[in-house]
Every structure is written in structure tokens, then in C-alpha cells.
N, C-alpha and C. Protein backbone atom coordinates (compact mmCIF):
# COMPACT_ATOMS: atom_id res chain seq x y z
N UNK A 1 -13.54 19.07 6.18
CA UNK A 1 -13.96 17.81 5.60
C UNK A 1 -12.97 17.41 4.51
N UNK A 2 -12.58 15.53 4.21
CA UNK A 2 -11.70 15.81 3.29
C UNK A 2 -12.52 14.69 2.50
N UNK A 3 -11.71 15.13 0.85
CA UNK A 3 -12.75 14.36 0.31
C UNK A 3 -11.91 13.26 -0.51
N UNK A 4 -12.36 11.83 -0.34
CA UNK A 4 -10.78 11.07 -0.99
C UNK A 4 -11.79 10.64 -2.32
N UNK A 5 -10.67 10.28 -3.43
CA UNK A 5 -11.53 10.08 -4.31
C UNK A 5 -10.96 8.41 -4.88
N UNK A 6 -11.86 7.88 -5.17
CA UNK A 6 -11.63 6.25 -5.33
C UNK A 6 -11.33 6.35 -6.79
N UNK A 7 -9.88 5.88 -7.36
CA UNK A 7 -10.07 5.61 -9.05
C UNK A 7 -10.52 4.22 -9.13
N UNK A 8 -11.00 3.36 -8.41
CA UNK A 8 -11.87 2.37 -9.68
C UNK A 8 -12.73 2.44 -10.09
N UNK A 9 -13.61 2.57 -11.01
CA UNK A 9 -14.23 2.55 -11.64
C UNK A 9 -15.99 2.74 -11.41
N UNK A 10 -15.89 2.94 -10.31
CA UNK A 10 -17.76 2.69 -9.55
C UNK A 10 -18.19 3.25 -9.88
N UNK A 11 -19.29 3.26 -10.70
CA UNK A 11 -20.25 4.34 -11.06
C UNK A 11 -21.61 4.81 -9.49
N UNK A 12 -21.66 3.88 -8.82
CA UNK A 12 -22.09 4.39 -7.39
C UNK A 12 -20.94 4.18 -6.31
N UNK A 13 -20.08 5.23 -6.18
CA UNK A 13 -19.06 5.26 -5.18
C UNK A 13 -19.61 5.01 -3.66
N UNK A 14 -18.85 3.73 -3.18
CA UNK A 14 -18.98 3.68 -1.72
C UNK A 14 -18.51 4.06 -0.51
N UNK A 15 -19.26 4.47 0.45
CA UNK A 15 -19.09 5.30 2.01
C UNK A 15 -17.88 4.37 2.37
N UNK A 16 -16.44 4.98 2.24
CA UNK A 16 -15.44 4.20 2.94
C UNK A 16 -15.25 5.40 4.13
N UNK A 17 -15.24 4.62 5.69
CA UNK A 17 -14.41 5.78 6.68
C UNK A 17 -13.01 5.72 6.44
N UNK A 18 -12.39 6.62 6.74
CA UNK A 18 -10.76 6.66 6.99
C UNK A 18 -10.37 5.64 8.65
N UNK A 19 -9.73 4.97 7.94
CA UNK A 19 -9.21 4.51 9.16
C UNK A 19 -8.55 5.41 10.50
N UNK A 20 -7.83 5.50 11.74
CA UNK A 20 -7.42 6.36 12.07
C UNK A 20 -5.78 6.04 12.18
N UNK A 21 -5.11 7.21 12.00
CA UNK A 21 -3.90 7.07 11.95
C UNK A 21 -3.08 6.45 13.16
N UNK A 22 -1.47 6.09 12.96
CA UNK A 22 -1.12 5.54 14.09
C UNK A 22 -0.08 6.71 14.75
N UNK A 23 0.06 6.98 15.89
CA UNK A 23 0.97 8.48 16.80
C UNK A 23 2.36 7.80 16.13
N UNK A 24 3.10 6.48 15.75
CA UNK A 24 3.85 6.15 15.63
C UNK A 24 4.30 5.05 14.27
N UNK A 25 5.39 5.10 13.56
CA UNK A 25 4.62 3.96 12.75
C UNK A 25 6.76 2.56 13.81
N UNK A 26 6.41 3.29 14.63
CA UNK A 26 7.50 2.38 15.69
C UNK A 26 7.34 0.89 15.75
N UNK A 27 7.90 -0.10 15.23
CA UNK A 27 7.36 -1.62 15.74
C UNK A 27 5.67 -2.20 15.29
N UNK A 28 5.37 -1.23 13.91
CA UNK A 28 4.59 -1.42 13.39
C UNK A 28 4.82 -1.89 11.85
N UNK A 29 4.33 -3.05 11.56
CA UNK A 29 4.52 -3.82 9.86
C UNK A 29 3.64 -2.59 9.01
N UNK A 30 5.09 -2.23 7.95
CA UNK A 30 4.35 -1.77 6.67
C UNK A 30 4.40 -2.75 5.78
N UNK A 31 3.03 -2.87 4.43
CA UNK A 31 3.11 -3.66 3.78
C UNK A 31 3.49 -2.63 2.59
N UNK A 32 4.58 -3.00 1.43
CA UNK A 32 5.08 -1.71 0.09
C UNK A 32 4.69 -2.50 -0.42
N UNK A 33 3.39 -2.36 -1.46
CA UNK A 33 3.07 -3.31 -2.60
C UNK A 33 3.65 -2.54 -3.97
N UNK A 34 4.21 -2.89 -4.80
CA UNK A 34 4.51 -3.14 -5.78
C UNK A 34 3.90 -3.62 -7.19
N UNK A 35 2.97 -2.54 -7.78
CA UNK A 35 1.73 -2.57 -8.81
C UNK A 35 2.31 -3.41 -10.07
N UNK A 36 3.97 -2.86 -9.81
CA UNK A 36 4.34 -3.67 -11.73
C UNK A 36 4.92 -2.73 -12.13
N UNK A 37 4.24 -1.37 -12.27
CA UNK A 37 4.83 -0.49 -13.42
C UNK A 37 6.43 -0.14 -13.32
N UNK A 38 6.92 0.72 -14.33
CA UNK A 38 8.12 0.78 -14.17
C UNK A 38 8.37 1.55 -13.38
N UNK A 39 9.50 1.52 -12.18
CA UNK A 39 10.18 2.50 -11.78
C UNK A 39 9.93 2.66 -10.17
N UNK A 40 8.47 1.78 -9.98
CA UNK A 40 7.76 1.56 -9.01
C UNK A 40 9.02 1.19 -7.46
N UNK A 41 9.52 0.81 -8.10
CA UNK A 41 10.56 -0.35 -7.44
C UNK A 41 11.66 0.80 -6.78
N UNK A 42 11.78 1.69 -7.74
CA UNK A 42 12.86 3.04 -6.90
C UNK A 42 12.27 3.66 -6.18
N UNK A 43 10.74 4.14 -6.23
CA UNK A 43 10.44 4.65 -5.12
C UNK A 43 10.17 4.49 -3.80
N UNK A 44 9.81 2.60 -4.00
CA UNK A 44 9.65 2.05 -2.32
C UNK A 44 10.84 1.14 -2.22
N UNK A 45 12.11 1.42 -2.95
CA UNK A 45 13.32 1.13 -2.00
C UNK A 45 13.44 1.96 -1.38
N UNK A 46 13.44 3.54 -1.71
CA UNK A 46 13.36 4.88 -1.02
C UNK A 46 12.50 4.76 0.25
N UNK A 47 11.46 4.98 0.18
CA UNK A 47 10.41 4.67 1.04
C UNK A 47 10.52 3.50 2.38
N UNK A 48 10.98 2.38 1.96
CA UNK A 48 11.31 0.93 2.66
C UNK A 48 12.85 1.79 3.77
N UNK A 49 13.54 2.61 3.35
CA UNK A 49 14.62 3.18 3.88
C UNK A 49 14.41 4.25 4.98
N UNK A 50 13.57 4.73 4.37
CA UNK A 50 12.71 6.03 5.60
C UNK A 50 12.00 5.21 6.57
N UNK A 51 10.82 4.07 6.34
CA UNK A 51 9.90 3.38 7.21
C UNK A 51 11.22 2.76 7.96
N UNK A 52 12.23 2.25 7.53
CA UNK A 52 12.95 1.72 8.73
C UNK A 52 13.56 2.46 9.38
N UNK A 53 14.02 3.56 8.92
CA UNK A 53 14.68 4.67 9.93
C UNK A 53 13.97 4.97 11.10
N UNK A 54 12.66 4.74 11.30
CA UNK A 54 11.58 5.03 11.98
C UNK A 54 11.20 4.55 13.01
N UNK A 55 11.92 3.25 12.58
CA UNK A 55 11.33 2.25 13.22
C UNK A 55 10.45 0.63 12.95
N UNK A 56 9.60 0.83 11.84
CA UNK A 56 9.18 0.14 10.93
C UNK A 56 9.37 -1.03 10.39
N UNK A 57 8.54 -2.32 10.25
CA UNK A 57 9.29 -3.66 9.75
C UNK A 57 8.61 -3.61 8.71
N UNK A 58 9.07 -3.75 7.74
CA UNK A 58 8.70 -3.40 6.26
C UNK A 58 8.67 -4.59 5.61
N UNK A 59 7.64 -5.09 4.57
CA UNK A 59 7.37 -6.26 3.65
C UNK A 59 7.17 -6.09 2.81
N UNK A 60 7.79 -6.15 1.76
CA UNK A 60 7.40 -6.21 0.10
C UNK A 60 6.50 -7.20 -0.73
N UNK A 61 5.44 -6.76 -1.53
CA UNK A 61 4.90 -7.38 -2.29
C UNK A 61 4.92 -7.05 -3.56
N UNK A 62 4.88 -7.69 -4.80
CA UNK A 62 4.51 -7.45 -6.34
C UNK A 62 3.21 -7.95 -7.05
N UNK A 63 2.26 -6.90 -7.74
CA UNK A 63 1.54 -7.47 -7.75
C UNK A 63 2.32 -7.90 -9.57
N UNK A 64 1.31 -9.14 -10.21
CA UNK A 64 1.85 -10.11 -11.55
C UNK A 64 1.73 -9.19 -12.68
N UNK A 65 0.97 -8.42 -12.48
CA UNK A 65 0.61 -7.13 -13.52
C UNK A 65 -0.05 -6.16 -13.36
N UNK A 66 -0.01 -4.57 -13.66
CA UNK A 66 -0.38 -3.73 -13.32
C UNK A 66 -2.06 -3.78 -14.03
N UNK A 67 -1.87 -4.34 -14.85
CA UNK A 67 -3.60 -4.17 -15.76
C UNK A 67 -4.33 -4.85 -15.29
N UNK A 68 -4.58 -5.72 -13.80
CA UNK A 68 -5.53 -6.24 -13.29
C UNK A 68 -5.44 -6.08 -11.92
N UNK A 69 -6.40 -5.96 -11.03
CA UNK A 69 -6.35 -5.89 -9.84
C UNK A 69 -5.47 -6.92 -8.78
N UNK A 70 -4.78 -6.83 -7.68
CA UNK A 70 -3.85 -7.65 -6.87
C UNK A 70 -4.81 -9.34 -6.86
N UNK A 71 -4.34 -10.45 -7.40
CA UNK A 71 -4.59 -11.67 -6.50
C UNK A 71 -5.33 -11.49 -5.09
N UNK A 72 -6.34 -12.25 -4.78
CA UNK A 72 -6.96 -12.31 -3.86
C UNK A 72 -6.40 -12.76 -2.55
N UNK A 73 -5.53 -13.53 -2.76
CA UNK A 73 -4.81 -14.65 -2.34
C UNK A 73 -3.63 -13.50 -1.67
N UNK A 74 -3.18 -12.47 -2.26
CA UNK A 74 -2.28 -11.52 -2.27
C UNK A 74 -2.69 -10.52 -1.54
N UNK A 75 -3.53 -9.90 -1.20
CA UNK A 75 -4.50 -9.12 -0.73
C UNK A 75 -4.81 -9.89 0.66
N UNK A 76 -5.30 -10.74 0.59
CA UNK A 76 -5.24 -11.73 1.94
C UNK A 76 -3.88 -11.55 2.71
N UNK A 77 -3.12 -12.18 2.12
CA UNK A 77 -1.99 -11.82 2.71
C UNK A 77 -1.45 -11.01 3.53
N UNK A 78 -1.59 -9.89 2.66
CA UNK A 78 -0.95 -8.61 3.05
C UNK A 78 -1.66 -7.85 4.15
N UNK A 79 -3.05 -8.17 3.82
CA UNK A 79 -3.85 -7.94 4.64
C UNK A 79 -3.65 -8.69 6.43
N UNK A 80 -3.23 -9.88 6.55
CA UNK A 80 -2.43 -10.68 7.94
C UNK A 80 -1.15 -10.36 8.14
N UNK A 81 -0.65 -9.85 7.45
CA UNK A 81 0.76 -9.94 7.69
C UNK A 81 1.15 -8.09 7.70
N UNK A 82 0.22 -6.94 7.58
CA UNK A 82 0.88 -6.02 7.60
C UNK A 82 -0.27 -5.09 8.47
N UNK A 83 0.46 -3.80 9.08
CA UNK A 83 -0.61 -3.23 10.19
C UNK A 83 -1.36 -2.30 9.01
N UNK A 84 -0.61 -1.68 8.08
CA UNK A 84 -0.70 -0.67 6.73
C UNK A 84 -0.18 -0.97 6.02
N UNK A 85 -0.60 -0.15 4.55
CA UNK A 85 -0.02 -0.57 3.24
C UNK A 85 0.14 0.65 2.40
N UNK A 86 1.58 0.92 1.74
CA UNK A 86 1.46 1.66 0.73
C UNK A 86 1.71 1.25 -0.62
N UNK A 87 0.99 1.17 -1.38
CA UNK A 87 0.98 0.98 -2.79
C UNK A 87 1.38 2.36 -4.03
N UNK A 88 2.51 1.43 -4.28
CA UNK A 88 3.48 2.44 -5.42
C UNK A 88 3.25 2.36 -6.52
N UNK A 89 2.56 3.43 -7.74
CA UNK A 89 2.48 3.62 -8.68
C UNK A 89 3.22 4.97 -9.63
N UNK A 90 3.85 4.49 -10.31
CA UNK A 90 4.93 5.34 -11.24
C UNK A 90 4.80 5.31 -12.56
N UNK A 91 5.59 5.97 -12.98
CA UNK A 91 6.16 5.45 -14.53
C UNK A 91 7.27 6.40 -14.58
């Protein structure tokens, strides 16, 4: 059993399933969001370099500031336009 743990803030945490993984990430859109913080930016140029080696069409997003949750509008987005998403947090 694995157990993921949500950092926002819920004081009654909700039943999320895991999605299921893909055998390939070949000719599949990643979305690299981009939280703000510093440094964020070196690790999913890194990252954006491996997903294409792979195969991978890769899209970048930023969110306007790390101290509030992504634009809705942004989230929408990313959400049509990408199959997965990894979100980079650093310092």
C-alpha cells in the first residue's frame, strides 16, 4: 500500500486515487510548471532535456507567485493542453 501525503492544508484529507501510469511517456505532452521559487527553473530545464530524450513534447508554465496557489485560468490550461504534469519546487 502506498501512502501519498497532500501538503495543503486540509484538516479532513481527501480520498484521491492515483491515476495509472503511462508504459511510455513517447508522443505524450508533459506539462513543467514552474512554482516561482528560485532555482526552480534549473531543475526543469534539466528535466525538459530528459522528457525529450524520450520522446516527450514538453510545455512550460510559471506560476505569478509561489505564495498563492496556480491561477485557475492556468490550471485549466494545463490541464487541456498536457497528458501530465510535473511541478518544480526548489530553493
Amino acid at each position: 500500500m502506498t501512502t501519498i501525503l497532500d501538503p495543503t492544508g486540509e484538516r479532513s484529507p481527501v480520498a484521491r486515487q492515483r491515476v495509472e501510469r503511462p508504459g511510455s511517456l513517447d508522443g505524450k505532452t508533459v506539462g513543467l510548471l514552474d512554482i516561482s521559487k528560485p532555482r526552480g527553473d534549473i531543475f526543469l530545464d534539466r528535466l525538459e532535456q530528459r522528457l525529450v530524450g524520450v520522446g516527450a513534447k514538453v510545455h512550460r508554465y510559471k506560476k505569478p507567485t509561489f505564495t498563492k496557489p496556480a491561477p485557475a485560468d492556468l490550471r485549466y490550461e494545463i490541464s487541456t493542453q498536457c497528458d501530465m504534469v510535473v511541478e518544480a519546487l526548489a530553493d
